[in-house]
N, C-alpha and C. Protein backbone atom coordinates (compact mmCIF):
# COMPACT_ATOMS: atom_id res chain seq x y z
N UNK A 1 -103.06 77.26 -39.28
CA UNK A 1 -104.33 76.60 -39.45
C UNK A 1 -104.99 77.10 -40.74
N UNK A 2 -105.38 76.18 -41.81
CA UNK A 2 -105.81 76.48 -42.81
C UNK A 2 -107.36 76.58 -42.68
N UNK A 3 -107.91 77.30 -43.17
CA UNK A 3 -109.65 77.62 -43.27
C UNK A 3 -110.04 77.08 -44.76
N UNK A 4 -110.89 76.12 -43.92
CA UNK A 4 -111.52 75.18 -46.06
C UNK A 4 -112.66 76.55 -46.26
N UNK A 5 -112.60 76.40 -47.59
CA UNK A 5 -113.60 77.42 -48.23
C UNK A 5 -114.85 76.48 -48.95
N UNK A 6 -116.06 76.30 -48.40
CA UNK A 6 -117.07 75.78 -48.60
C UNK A 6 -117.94 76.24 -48.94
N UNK A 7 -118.78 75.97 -50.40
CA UNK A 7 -120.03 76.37 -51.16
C UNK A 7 -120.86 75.23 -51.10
N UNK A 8 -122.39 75.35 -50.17
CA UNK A 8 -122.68 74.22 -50.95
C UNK A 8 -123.90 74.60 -50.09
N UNK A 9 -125.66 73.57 -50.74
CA UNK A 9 -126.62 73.74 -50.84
C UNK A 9 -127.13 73.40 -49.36
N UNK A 10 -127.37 74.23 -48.13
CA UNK A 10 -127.74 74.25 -47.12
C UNK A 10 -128.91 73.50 -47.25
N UNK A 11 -129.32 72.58 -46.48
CA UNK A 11 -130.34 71.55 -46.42
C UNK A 11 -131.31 72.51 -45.99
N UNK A 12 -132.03 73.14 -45.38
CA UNK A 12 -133.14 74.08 -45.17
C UNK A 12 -133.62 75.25 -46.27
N UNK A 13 -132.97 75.02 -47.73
CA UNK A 13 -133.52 75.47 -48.60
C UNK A 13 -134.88 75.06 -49.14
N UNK A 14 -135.01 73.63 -49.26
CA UNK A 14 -135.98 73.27 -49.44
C UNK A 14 -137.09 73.26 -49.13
N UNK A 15 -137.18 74.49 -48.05
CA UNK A 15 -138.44 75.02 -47.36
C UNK A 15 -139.14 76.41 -47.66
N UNK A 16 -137.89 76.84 -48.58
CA UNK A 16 -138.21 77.93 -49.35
C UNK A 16 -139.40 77.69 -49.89
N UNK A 17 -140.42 78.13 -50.04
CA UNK A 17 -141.71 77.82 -51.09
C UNK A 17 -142.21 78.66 -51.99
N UNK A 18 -141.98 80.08 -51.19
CA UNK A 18 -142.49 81.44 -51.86
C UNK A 18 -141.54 82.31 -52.86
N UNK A 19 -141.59 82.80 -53.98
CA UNK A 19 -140.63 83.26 -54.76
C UNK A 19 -140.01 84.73 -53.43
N UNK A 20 -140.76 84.75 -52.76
CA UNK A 20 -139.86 85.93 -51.59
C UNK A 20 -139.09 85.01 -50.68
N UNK A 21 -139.41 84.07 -50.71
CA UNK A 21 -138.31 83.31 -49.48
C UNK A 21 -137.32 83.06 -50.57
N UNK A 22 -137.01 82.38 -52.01
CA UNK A 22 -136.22 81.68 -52.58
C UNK A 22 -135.65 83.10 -52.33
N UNK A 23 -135.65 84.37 -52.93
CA UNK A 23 -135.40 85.70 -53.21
C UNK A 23 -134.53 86.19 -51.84
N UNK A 24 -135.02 86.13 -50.63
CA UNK A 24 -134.41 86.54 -49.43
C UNK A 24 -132.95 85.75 -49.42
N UNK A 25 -133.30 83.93 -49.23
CA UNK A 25 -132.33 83.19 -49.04
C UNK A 25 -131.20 83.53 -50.03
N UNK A 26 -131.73 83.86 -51.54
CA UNK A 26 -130.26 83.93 -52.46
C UNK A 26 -129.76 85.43 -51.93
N UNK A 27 -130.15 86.29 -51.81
CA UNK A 27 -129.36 87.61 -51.33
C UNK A 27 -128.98 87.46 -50.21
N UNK A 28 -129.10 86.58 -49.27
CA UNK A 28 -128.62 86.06 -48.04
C UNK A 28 -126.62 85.26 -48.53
N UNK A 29 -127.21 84.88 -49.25
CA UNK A 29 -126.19 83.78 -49.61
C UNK A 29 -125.45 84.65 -50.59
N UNK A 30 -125.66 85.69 -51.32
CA UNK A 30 -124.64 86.86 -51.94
C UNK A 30 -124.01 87.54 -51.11
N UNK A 31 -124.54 87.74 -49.94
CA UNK A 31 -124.15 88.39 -48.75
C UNK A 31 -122.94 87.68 -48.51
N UNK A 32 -123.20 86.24 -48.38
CA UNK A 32 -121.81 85.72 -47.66
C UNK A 32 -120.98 85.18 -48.74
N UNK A 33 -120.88 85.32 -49.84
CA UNK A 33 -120.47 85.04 -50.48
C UNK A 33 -119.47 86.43 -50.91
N UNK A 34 -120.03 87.41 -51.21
CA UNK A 34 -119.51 89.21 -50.90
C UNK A 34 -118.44 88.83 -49.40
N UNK A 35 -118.89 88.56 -48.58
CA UNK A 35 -118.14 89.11 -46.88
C UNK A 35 -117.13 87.63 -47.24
N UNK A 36 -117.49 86.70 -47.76
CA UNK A 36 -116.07 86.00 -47.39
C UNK A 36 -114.53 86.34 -48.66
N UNK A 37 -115.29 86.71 -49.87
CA UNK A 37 -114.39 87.14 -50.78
C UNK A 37 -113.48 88.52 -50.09
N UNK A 38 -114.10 89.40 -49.52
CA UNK A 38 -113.23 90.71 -48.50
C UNK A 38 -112.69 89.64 -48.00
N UNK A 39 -113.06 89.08 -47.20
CA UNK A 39 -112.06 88.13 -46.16
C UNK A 39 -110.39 87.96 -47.00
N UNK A 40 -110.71 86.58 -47.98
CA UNK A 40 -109.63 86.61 -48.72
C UNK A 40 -109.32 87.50 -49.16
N UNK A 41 -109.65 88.65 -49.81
CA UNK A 41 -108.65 89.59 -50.30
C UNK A 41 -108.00 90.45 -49.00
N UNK A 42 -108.16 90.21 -48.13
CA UNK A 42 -107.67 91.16 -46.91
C UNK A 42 -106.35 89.78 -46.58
N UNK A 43 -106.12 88.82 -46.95
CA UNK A 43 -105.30 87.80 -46.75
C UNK A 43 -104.18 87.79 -47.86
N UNK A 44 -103.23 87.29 -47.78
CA UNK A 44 -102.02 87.13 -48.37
C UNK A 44 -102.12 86.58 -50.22
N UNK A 45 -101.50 87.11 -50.37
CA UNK A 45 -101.91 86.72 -52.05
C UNK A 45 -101.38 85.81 -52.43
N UNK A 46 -100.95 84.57 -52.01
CA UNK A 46 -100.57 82.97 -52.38
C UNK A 46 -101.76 82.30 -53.58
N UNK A 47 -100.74 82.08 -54.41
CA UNK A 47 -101.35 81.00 -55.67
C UNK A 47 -102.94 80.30 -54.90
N UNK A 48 -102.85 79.78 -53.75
CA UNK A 48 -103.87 78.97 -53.17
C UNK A 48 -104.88 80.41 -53.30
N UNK A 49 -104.64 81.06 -52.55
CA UNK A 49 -105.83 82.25 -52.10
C UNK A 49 -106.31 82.65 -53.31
N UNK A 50 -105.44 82.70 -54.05
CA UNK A 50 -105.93 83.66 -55.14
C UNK A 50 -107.09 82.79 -56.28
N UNK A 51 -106.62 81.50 -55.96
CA UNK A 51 -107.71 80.32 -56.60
C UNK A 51 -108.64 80.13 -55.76
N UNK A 52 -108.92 80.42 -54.71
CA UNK A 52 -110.02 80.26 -54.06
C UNK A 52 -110.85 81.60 -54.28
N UNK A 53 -110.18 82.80 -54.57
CA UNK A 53 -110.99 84.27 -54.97
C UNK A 53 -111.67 83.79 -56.63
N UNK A 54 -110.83 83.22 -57.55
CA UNK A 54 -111.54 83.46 -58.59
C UNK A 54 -112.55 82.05 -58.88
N UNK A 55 -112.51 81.12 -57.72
CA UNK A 55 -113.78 80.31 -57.64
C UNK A 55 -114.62 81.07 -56.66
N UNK A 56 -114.41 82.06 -55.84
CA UNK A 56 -115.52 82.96 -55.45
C UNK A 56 -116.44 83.97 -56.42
N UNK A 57 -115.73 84.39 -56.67
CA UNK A 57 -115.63 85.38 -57.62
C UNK A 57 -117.05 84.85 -58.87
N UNK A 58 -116.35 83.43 -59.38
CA UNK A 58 -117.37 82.93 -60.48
C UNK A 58 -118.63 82.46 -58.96
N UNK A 59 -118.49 82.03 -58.22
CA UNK A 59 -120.06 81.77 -57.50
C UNK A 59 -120.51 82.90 -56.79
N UNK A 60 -120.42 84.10 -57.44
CA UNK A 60 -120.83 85.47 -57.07
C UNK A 60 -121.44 85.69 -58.43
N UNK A 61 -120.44 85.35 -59.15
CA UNK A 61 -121.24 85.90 -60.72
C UNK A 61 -121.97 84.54 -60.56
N UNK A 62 -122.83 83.72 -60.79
CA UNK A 62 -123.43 82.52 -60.82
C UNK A 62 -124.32 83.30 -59.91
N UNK A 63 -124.62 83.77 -58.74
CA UNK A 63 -125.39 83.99 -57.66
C UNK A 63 -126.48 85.36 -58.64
N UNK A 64 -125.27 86.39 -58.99
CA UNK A 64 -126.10 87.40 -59.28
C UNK A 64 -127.18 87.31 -60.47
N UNK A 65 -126.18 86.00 -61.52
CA UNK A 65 -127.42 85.62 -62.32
C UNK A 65 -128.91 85.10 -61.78
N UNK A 66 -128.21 84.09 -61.02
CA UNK A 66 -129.54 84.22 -59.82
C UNK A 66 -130.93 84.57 -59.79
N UNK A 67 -130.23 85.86 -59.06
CA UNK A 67 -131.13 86.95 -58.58
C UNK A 67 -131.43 87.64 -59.62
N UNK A 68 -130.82 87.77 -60.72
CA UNK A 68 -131.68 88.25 -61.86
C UNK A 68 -132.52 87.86 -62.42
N UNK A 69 -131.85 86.56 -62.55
CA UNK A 69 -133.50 85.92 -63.07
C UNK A 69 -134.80 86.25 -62.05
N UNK A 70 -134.45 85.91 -60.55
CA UNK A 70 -135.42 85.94 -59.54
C UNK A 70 -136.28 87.85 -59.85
N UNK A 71 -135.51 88.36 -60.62
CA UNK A 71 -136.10 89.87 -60.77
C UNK A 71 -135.86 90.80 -59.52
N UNK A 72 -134.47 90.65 -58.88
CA UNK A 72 -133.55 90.98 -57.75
C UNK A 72 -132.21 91.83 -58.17
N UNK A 73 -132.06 92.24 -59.17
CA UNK A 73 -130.81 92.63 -59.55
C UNK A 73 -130.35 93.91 -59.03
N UNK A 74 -131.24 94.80 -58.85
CA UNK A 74 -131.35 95.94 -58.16
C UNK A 74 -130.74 95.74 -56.22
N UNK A 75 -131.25 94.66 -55.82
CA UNK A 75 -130.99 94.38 -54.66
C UNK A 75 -129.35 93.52 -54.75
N UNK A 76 -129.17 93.01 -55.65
CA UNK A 76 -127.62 92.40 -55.67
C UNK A 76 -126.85 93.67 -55.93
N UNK A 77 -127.17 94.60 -56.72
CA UNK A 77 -126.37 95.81 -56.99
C UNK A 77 -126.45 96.79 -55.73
N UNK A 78 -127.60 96.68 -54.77
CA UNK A 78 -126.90 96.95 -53.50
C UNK A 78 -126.13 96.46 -52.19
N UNK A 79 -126.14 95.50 -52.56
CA UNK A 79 -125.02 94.40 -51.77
C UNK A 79 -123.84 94.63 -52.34
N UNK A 80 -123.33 94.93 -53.76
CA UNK A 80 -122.05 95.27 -54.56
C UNK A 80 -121.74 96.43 -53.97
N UNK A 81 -122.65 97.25 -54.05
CA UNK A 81 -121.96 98.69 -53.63
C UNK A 81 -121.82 98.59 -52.04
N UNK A 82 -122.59 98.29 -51.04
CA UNK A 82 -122.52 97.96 -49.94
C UNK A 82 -121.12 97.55 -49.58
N UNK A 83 -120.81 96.71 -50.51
CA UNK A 83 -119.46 95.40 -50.02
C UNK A 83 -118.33 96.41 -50.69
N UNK A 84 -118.49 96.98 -51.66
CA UNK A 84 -117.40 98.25 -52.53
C UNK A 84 -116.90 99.05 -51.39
N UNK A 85 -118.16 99.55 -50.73
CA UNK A 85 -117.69 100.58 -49.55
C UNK A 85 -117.16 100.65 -48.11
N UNK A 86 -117.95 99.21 -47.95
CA UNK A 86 -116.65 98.58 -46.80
C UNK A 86 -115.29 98.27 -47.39
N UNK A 87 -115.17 98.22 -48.65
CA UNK A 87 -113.57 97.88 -48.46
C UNK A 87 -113.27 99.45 -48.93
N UNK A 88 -113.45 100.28 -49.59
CA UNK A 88 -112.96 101.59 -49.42
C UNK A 88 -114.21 102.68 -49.43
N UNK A 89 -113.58 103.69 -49.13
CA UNK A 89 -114.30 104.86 -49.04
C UNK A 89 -115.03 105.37 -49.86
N UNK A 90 -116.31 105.83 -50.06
CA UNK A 90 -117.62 106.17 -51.09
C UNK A 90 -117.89 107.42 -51.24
């Protein structure tokens, strides 16, 4: 059974209003964007997988720009290290 890998603009964004809600929701969404990239790399290294990591990969970098602009970068750099240390030891 193959698992589709899906990015895309959750309809309840648009309720975001406050620069702390836009701010929560995108580090929300780095979050899963971080936990599904572990996923694939804990999976088999086939041509397919490995194209689905480096279109993760770029909507991680896309995300953290993000949050930089949002003036969050500090908080994406603890989601990096966070996600660093679940996959090895700190």
């Amino acid at each position: 059974m193959q698992e589709l890998l899906m990015i895309s603009v959750l309809p309840w964004v648009a309720h975001c209003v406050t620069q702390e809600q836009i701010g929560r929701f995108e580090l929300v969404r780095m979050a899963f964007f971080l936990l599904k990239l572990r996923k694939l790399e804990l999976q088999d290294g086939s041509q397919e997988r490995e194209f689905e990591r480096v279109l993760l990969r770029n909507a991680i970098f896309q995300q953290y720009v993000s949050l930089r602009t949002l003036g969050l970068s500090e908080q994406a750099h603890q989601l990096f290290q966070t996600d660093h240390c679940a996959l090895r030891p700190c």
